[in-house]
PDB file of N, CA and C in Angstrom:
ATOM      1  N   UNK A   1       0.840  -1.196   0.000  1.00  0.00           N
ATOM      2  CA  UNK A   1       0.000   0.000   0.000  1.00  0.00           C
ATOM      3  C   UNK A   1       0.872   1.241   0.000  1.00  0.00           C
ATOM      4  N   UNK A   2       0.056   2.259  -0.617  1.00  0.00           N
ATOM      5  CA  UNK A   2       0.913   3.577  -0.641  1.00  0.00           C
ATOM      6  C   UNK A   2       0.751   4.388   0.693  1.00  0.00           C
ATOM      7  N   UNK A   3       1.665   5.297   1.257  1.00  0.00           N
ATOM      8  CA  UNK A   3       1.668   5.893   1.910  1.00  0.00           C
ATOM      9  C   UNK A   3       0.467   7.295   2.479  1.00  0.00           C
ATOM     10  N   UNK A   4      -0.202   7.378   0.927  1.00  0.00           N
ATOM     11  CA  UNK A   4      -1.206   8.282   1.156  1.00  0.00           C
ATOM     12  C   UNK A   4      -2.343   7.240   1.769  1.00  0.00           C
ATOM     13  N   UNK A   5      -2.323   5.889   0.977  1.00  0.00           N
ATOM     14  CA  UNK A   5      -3.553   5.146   1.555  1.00  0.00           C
ATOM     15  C   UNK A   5      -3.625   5.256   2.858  1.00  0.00           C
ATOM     16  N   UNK A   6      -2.908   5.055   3.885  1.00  0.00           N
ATOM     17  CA  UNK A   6      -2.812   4.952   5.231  1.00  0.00           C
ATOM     18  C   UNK A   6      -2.625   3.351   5.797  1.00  0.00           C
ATOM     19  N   UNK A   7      -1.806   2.875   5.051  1.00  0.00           N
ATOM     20  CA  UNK A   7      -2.010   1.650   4.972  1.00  0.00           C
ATOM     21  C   UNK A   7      -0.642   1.227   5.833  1.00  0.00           C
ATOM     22  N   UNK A   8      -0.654   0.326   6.701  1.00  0.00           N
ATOM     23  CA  UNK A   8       0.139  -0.285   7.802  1.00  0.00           C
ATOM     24  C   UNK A   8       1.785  -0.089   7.183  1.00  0.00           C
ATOM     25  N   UNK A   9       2.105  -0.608   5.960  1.00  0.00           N
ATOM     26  CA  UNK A   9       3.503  -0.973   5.821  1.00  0.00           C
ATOM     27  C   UNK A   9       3.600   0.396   5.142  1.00  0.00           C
ATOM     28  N   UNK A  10       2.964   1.780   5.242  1.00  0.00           N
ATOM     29  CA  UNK A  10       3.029   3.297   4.576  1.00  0.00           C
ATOM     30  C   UNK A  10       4.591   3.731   4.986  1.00  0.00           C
ATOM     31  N   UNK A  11       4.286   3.421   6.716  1.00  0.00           N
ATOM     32  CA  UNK A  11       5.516   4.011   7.495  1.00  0.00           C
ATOM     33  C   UNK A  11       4.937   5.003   8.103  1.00  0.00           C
ATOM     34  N   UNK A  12       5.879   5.772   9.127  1.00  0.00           N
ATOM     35  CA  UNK A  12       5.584   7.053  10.078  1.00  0.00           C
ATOM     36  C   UNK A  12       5.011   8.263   9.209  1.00  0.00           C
ATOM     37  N   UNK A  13       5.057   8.158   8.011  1.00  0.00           N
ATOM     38  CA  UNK A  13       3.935   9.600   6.946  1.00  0.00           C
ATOM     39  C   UNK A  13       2.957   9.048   6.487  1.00  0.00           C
ATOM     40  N   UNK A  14       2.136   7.971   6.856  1.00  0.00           N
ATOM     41  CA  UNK A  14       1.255   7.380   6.232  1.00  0.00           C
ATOM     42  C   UNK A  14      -0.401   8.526   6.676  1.00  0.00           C
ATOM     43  N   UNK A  15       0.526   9.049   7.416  1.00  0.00           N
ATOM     44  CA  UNK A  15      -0.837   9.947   8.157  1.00  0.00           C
ATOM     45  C   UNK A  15      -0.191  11.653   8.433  1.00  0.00           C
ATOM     46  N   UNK A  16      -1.128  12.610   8.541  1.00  0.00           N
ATOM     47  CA  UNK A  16      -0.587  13.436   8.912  1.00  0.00           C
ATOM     48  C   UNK A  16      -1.136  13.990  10.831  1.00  0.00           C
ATOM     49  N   UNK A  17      -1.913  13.380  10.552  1.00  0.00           N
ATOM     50  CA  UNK A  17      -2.687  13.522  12.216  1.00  0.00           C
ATOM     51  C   UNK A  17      -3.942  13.810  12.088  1.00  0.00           C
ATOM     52  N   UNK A  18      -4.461  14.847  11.522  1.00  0.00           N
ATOM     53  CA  UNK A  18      -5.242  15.671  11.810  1.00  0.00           C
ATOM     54  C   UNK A  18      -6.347  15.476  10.354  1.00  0.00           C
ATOM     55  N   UNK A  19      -5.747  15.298   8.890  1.00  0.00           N
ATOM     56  CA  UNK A  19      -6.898  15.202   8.392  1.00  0.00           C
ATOM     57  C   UNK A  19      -6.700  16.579   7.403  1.00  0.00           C
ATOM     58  N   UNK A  20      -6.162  17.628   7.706  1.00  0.00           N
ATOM     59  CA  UNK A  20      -6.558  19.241   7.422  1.00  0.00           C
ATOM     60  C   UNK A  20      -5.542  19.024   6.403  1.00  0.00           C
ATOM     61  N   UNK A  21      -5.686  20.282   5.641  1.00  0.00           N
ATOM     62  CA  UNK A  21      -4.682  20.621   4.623  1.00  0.00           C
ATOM     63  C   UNK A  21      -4.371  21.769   4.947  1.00  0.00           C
ATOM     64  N   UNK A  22      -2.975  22.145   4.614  1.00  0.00           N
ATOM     65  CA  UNK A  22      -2.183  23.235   5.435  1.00  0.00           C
ATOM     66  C   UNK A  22      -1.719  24.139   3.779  1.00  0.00           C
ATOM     67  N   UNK A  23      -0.973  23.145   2.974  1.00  0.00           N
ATOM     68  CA  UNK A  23      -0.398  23.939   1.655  1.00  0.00           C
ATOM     69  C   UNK A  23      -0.940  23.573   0.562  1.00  0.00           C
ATOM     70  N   UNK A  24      -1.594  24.726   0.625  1.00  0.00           N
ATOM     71  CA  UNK A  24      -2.273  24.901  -1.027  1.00  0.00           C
ATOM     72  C   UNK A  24      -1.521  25.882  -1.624  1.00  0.00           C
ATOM     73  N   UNK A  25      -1.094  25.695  -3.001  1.00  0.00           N
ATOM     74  CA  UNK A  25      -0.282  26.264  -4.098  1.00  0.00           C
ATOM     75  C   UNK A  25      -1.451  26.574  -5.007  1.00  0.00           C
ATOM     76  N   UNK A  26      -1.381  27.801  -5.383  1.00  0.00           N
ATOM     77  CA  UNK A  26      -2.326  28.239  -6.540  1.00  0.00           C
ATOM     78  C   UNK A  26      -2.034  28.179  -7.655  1.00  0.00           C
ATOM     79  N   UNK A  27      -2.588  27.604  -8.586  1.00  0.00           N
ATOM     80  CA  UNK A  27      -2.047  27.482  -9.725  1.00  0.00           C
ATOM     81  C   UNK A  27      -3.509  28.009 -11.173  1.00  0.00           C
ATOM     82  N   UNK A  28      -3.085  29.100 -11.750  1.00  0.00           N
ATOM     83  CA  UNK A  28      -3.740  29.281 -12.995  1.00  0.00           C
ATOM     84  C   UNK A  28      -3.234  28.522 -14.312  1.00  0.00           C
ATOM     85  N   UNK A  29      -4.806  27.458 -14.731  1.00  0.00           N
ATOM     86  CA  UNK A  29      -4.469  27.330 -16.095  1.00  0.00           C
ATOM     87  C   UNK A  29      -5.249  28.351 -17.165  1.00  0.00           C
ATOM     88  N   UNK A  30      -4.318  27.922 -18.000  1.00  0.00           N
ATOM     89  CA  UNK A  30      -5.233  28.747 -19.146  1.00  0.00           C
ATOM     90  C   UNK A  30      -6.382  28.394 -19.954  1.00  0.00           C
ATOM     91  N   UNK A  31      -7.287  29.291 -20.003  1.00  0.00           N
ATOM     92  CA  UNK A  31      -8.637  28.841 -20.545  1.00  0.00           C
ATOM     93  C   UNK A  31      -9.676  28.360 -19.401  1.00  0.00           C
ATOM     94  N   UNK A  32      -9.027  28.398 -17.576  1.00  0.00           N
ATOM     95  CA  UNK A  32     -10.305  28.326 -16.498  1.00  0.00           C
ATOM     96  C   UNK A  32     -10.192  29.458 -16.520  1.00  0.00           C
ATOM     97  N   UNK A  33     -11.384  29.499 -16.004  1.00  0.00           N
ATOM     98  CA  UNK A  33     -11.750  31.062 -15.567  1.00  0.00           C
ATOM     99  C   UNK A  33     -11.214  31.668 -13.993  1.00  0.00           C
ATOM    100  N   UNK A  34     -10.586  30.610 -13.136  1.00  0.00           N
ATOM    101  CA  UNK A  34      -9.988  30.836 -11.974  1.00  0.00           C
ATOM    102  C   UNK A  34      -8.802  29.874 -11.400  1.00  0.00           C
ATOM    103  N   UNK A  35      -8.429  30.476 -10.026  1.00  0.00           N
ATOM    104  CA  UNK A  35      -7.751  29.391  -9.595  1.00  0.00           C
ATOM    105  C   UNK A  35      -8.128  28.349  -9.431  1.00  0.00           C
ATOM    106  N   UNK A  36      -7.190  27.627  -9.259  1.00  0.00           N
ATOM    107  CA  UNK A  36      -7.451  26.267  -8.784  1.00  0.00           C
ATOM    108  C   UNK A  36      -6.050  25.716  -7.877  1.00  0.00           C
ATOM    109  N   UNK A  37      -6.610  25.245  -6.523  1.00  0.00           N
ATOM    110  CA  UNK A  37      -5.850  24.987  -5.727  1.00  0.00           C
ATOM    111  C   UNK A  37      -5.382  23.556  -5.296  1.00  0.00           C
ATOM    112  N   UNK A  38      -3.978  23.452  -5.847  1.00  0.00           N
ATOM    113  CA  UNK A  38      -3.009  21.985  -5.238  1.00  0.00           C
ATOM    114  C   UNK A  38      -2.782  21.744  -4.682  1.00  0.00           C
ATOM    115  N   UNK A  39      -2.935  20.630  -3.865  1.00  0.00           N
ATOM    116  CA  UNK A  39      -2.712  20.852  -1.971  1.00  0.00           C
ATOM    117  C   UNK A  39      -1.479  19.759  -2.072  1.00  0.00           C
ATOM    118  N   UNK A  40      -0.646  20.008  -1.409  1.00  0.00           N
ATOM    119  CA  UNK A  40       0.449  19.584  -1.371  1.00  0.00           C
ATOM    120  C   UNK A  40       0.596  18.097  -0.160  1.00  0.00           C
ATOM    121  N   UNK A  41      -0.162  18.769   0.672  1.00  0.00           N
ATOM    122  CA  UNK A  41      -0.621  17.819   1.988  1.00  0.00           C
ATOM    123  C   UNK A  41      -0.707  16.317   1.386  1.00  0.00           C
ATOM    124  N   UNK A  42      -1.145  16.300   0.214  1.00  0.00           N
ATOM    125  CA  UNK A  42      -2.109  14.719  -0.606  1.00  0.00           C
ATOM    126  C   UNK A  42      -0.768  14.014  -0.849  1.00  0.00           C
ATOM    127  N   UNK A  43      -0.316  15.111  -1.487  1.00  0.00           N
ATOM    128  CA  UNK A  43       1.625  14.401  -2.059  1.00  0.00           C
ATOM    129  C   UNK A  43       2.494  14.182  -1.130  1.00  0.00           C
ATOM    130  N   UNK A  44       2.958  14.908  -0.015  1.00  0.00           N
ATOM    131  CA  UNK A  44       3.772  14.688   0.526  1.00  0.00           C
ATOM    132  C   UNK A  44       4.207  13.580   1.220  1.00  0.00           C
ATOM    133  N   UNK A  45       3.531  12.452   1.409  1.00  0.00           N
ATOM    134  CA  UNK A  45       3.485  11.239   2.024  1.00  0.00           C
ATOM    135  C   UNK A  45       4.104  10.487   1.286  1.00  0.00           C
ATOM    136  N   UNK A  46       3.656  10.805  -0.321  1.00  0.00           N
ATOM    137  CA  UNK A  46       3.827   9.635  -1.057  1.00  0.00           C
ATOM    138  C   UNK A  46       5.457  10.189  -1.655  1.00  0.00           C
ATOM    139  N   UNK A  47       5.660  11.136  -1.715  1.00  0.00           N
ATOM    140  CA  UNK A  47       7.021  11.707  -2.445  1.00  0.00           C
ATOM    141  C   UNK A  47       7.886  11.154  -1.610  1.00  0.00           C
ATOM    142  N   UNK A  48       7.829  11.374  -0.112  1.00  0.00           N
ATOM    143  CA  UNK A  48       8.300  10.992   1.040  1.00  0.00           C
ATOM    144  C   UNK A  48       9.120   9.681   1.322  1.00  0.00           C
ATOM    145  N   UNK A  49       7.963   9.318   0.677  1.00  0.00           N
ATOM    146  CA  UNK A  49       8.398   7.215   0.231  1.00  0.00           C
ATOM    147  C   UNK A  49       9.027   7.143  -0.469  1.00  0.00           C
ATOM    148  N   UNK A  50       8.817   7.586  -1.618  1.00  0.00           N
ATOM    149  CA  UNK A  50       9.466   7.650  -2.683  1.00  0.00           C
ATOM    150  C   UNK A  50      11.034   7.851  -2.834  1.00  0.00           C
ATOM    151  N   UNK A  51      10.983   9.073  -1.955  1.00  0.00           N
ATOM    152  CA  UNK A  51      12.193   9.793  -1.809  1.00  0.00           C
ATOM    153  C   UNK A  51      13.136   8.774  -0.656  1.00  0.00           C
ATOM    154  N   UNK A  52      12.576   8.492  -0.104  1.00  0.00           N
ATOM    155  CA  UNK A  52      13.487   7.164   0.894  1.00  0.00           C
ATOM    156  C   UNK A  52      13.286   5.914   0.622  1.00  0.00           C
ATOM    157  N   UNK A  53      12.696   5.271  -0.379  1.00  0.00           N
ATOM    158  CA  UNK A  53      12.460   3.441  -0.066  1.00  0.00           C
ATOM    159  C   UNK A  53      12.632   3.352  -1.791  1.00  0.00           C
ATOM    160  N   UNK A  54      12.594   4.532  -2.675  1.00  0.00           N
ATOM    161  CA  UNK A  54      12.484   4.211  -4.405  1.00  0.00           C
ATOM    162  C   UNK A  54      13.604   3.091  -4.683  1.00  0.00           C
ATOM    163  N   UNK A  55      14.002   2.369  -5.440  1.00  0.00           N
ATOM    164  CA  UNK A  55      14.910   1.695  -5.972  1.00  0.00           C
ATOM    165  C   UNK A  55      15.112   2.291  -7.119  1.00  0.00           C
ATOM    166  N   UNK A  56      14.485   3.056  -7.617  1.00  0.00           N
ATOM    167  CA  UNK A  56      15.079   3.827  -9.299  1.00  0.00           C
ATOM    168  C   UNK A  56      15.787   4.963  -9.098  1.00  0.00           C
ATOM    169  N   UNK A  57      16.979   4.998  -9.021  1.00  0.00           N
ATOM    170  CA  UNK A  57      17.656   6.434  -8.782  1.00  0.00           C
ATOM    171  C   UNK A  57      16.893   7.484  -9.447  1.00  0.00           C
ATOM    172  N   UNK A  58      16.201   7.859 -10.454  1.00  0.00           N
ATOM    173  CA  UNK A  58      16.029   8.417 -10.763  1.00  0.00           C
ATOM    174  C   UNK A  58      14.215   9.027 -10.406  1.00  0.00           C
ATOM    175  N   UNK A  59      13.891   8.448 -10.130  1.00  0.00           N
ATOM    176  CA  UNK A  59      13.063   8.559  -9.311  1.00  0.00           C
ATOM    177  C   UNK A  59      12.899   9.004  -7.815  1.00  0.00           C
ATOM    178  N   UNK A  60      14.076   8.306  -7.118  1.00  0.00           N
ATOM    179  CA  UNK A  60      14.254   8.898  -5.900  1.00  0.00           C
ATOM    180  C   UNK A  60      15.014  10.271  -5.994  1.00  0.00           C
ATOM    181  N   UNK A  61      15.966  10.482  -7.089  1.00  0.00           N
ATOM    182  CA  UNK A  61      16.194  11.788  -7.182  1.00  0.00           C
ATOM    183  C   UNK A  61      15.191  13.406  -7.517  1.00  0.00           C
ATOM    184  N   UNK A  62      14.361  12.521  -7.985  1.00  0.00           N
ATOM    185  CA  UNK A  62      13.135  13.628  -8.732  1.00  0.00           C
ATOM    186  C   UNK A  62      12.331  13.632  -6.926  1.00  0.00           C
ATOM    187  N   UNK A  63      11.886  12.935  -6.530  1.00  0.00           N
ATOM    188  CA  UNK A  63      11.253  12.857  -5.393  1.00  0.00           C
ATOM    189  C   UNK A  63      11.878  13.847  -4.413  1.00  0.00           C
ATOM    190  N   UNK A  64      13.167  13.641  -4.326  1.00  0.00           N
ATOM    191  CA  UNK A  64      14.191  14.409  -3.403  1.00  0.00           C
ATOM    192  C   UNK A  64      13.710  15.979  -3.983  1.00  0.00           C
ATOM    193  N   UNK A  65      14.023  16.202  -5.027  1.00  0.00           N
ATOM    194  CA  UNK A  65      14.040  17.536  -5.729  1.00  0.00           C
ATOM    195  C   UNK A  65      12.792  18.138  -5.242  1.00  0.00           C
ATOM    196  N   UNK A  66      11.613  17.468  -5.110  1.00  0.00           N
ATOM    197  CA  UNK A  66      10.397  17.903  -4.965  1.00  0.00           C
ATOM    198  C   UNK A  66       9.911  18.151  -3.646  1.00  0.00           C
ATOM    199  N   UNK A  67      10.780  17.462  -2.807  1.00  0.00           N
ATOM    200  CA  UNK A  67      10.678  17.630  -1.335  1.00  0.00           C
ATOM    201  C   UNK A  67      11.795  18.848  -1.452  1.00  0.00           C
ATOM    202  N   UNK A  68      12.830  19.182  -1.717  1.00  0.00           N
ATOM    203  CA  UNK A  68      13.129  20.320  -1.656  1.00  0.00           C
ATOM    204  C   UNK A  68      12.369  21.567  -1.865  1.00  0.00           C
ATOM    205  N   UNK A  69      11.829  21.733  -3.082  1.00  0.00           N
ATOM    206  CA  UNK A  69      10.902  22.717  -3.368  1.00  0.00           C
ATOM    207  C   UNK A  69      10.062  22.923  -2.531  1.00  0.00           C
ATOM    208  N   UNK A  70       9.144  21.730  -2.434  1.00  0.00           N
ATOM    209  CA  UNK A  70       8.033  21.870  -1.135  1.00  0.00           C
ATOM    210  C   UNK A  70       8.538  22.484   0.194  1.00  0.00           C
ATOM    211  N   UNK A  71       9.643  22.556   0.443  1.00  0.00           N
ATOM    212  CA  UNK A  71      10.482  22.570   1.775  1.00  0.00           C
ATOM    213  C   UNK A  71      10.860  24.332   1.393  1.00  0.00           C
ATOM    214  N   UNK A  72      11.210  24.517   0.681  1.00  0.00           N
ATOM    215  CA  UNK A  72      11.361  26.385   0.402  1.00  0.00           C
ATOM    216  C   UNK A  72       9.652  26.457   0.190  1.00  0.00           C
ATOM    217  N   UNK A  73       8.500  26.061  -0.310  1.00  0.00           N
ATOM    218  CA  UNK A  73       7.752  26.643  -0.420  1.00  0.00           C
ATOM    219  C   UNK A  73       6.899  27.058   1.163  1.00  0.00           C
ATOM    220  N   UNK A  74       7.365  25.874   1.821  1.00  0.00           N
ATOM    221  CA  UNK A  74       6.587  26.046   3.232  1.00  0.00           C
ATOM    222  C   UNK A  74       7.313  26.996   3.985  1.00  0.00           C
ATOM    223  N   UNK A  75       8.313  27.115   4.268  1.00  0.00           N
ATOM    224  CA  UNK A  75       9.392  28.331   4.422  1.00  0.00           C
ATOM    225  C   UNK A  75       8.600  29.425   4.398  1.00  0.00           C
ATOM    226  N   UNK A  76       8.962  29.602   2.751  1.00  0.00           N
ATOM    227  CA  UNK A  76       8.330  31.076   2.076  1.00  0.00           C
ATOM    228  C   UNK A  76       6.713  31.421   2.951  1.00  0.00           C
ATOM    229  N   UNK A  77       5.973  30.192   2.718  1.00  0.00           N
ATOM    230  CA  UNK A  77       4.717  30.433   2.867  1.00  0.00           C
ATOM    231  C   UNK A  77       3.983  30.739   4.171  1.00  0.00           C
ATOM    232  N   UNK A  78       5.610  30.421   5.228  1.00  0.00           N
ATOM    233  CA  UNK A  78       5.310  30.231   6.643  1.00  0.00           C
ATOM    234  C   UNK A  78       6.060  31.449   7.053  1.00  0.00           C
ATOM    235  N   UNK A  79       6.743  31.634   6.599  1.00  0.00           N
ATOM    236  CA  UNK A  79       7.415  33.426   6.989  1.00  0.00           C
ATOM    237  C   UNK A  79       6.675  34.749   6.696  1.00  0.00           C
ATOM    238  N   UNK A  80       6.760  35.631   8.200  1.00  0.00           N
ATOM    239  CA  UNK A  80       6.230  36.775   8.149  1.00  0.00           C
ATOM    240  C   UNK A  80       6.699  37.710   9.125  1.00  0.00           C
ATOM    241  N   UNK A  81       6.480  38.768   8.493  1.00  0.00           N
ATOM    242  CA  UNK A  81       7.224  39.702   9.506  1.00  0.00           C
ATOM    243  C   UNK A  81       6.025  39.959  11.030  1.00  0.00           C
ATOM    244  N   UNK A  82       7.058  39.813  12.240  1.00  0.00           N
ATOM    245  CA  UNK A  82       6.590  40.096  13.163  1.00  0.00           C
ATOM    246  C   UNK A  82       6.036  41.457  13.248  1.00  0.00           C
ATOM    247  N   UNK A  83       4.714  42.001  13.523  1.00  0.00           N
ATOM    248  CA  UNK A  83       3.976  43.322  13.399  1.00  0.00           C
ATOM    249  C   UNK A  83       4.676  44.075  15.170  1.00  0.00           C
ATOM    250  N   UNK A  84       4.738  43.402  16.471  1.00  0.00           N
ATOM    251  CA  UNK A  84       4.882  43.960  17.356  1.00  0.00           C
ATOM    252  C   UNK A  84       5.738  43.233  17.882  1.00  0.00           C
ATOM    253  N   UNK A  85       6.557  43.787  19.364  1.00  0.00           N
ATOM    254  CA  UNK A  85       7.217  42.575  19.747  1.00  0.00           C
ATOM    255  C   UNK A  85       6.787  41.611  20.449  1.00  0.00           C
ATOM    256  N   UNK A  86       5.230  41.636  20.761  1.00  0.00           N
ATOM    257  CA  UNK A  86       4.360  40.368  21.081  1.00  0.00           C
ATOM    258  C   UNK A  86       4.526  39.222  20.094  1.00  0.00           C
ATOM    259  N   UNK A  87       4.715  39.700  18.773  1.00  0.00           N
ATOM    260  CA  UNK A  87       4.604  38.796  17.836  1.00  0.00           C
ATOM    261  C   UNK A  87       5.763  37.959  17.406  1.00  0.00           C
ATOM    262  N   UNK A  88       7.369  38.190  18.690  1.00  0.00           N
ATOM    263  CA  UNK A  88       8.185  37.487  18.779  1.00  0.00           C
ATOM    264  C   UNK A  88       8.003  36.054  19.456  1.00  0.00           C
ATOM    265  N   UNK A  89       7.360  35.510  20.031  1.00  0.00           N
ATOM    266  CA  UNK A  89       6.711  34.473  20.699  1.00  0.00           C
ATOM    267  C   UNK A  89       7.097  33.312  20.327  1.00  0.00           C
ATOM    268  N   UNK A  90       7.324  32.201  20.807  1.00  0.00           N
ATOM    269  CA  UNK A  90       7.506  30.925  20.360  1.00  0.00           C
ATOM    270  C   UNK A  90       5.643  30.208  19.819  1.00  0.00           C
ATOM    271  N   UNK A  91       5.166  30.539  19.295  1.00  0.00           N
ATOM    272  CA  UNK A  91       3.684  29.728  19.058  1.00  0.00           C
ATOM    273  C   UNK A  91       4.100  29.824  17.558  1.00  0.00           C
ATOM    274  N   UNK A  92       3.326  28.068  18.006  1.00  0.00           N
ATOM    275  CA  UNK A  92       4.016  27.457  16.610  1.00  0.00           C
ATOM    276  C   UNK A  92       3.132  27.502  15.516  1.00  0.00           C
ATOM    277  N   UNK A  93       3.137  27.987  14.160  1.00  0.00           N
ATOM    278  CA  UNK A  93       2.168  28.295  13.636  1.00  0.00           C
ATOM    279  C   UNK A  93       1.793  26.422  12.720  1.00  0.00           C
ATOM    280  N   UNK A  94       0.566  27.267  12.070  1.00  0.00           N
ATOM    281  CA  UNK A  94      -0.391  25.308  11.711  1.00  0.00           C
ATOM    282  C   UNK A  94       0.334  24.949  10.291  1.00  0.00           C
ATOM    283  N   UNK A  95       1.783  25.248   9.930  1.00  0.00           N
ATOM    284  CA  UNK A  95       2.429  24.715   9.574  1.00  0.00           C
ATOM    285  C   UNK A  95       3.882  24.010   9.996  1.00  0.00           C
ATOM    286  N   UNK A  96       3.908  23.839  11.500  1.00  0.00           N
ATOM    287  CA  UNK A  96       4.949  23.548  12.021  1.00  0.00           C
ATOM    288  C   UNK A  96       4.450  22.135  12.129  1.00  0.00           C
ATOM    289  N   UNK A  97       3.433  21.242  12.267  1.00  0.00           N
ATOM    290  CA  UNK A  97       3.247  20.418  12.246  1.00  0.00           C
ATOM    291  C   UNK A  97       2.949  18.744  10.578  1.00  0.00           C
ATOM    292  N   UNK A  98       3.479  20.052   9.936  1.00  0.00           N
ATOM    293  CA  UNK A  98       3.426  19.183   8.439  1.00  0.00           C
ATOM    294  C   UNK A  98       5.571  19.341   8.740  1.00  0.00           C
ATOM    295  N   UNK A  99       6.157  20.362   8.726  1.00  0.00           N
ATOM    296  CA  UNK A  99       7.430  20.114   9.036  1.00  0.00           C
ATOM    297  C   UNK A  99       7.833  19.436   9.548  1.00  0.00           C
ATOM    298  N   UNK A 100       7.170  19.294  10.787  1.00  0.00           N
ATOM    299  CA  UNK A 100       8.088  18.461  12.133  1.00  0.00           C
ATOM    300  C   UNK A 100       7.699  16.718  11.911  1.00  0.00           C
ATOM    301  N   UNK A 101       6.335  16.621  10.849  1.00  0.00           N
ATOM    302  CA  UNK A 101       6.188  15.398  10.377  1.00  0.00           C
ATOM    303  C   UNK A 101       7.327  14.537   9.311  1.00  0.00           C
ATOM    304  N   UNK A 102       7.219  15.736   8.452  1.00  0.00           N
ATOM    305  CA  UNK A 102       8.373  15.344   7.348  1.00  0.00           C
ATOM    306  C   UNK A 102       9.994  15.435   7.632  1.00  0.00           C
ATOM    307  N   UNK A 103      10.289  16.268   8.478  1.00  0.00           N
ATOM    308  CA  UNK A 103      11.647  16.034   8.796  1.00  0.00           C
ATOM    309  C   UNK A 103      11.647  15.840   9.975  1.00  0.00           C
ATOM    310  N   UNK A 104      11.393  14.813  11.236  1.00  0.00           N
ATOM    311  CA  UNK A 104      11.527  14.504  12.183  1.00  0.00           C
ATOM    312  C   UNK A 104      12.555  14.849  12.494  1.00  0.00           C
TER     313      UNK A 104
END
């Protein structure tokens, strides 16, 4: 079974806990009339695997690559400037828990 299934031999990403989706990437095609949003949450389990258990180098290299990206995109998407110095605080925002999943 694949890792998104939730299936016993998935491994420790077979789940994310909670169910929610945290990263959505917007993406316009051409000819909809709007966005349409990719949630990254669906993939990351399975890239995950991929990226550690593949036997096709080349595959596990593309996997790797993509967990990189994803990994600057959550970054990017999770950084903000503190407004006061209340807003220096250790509270962890609702993407610290897709991180701390994927890179234990």
């Amino acid at each position: 079974t694949s890792a998104v299934a939730g299936g016993e031999s998935g491994g420790r990403l077979s789940r994310w806990g909670d169910g929610l989706r945290y990263i959505g990437l917007p993406v316009w095609w051409e000819g909809w009339p709007n966005c349409q949003e990719l949630w990254l949450d669906d993939m990351l389990p399975t890239v995950a695997d991929l990226a550690e258990r593949s036997h096709d180098r080349h595959t596990q290299a593309s996997a790797c690559e993509f967990l990189h990206a994803a990994a600057l995109f959550i970054i990017g998407k999770n950084a903000r400037a503190p407004s006061g110095a209340k807003d220096y605080d250790d509270t962890p925002s609702e993407l610290h828990t897709v991180m701390e999943r994927l890179f234990p």
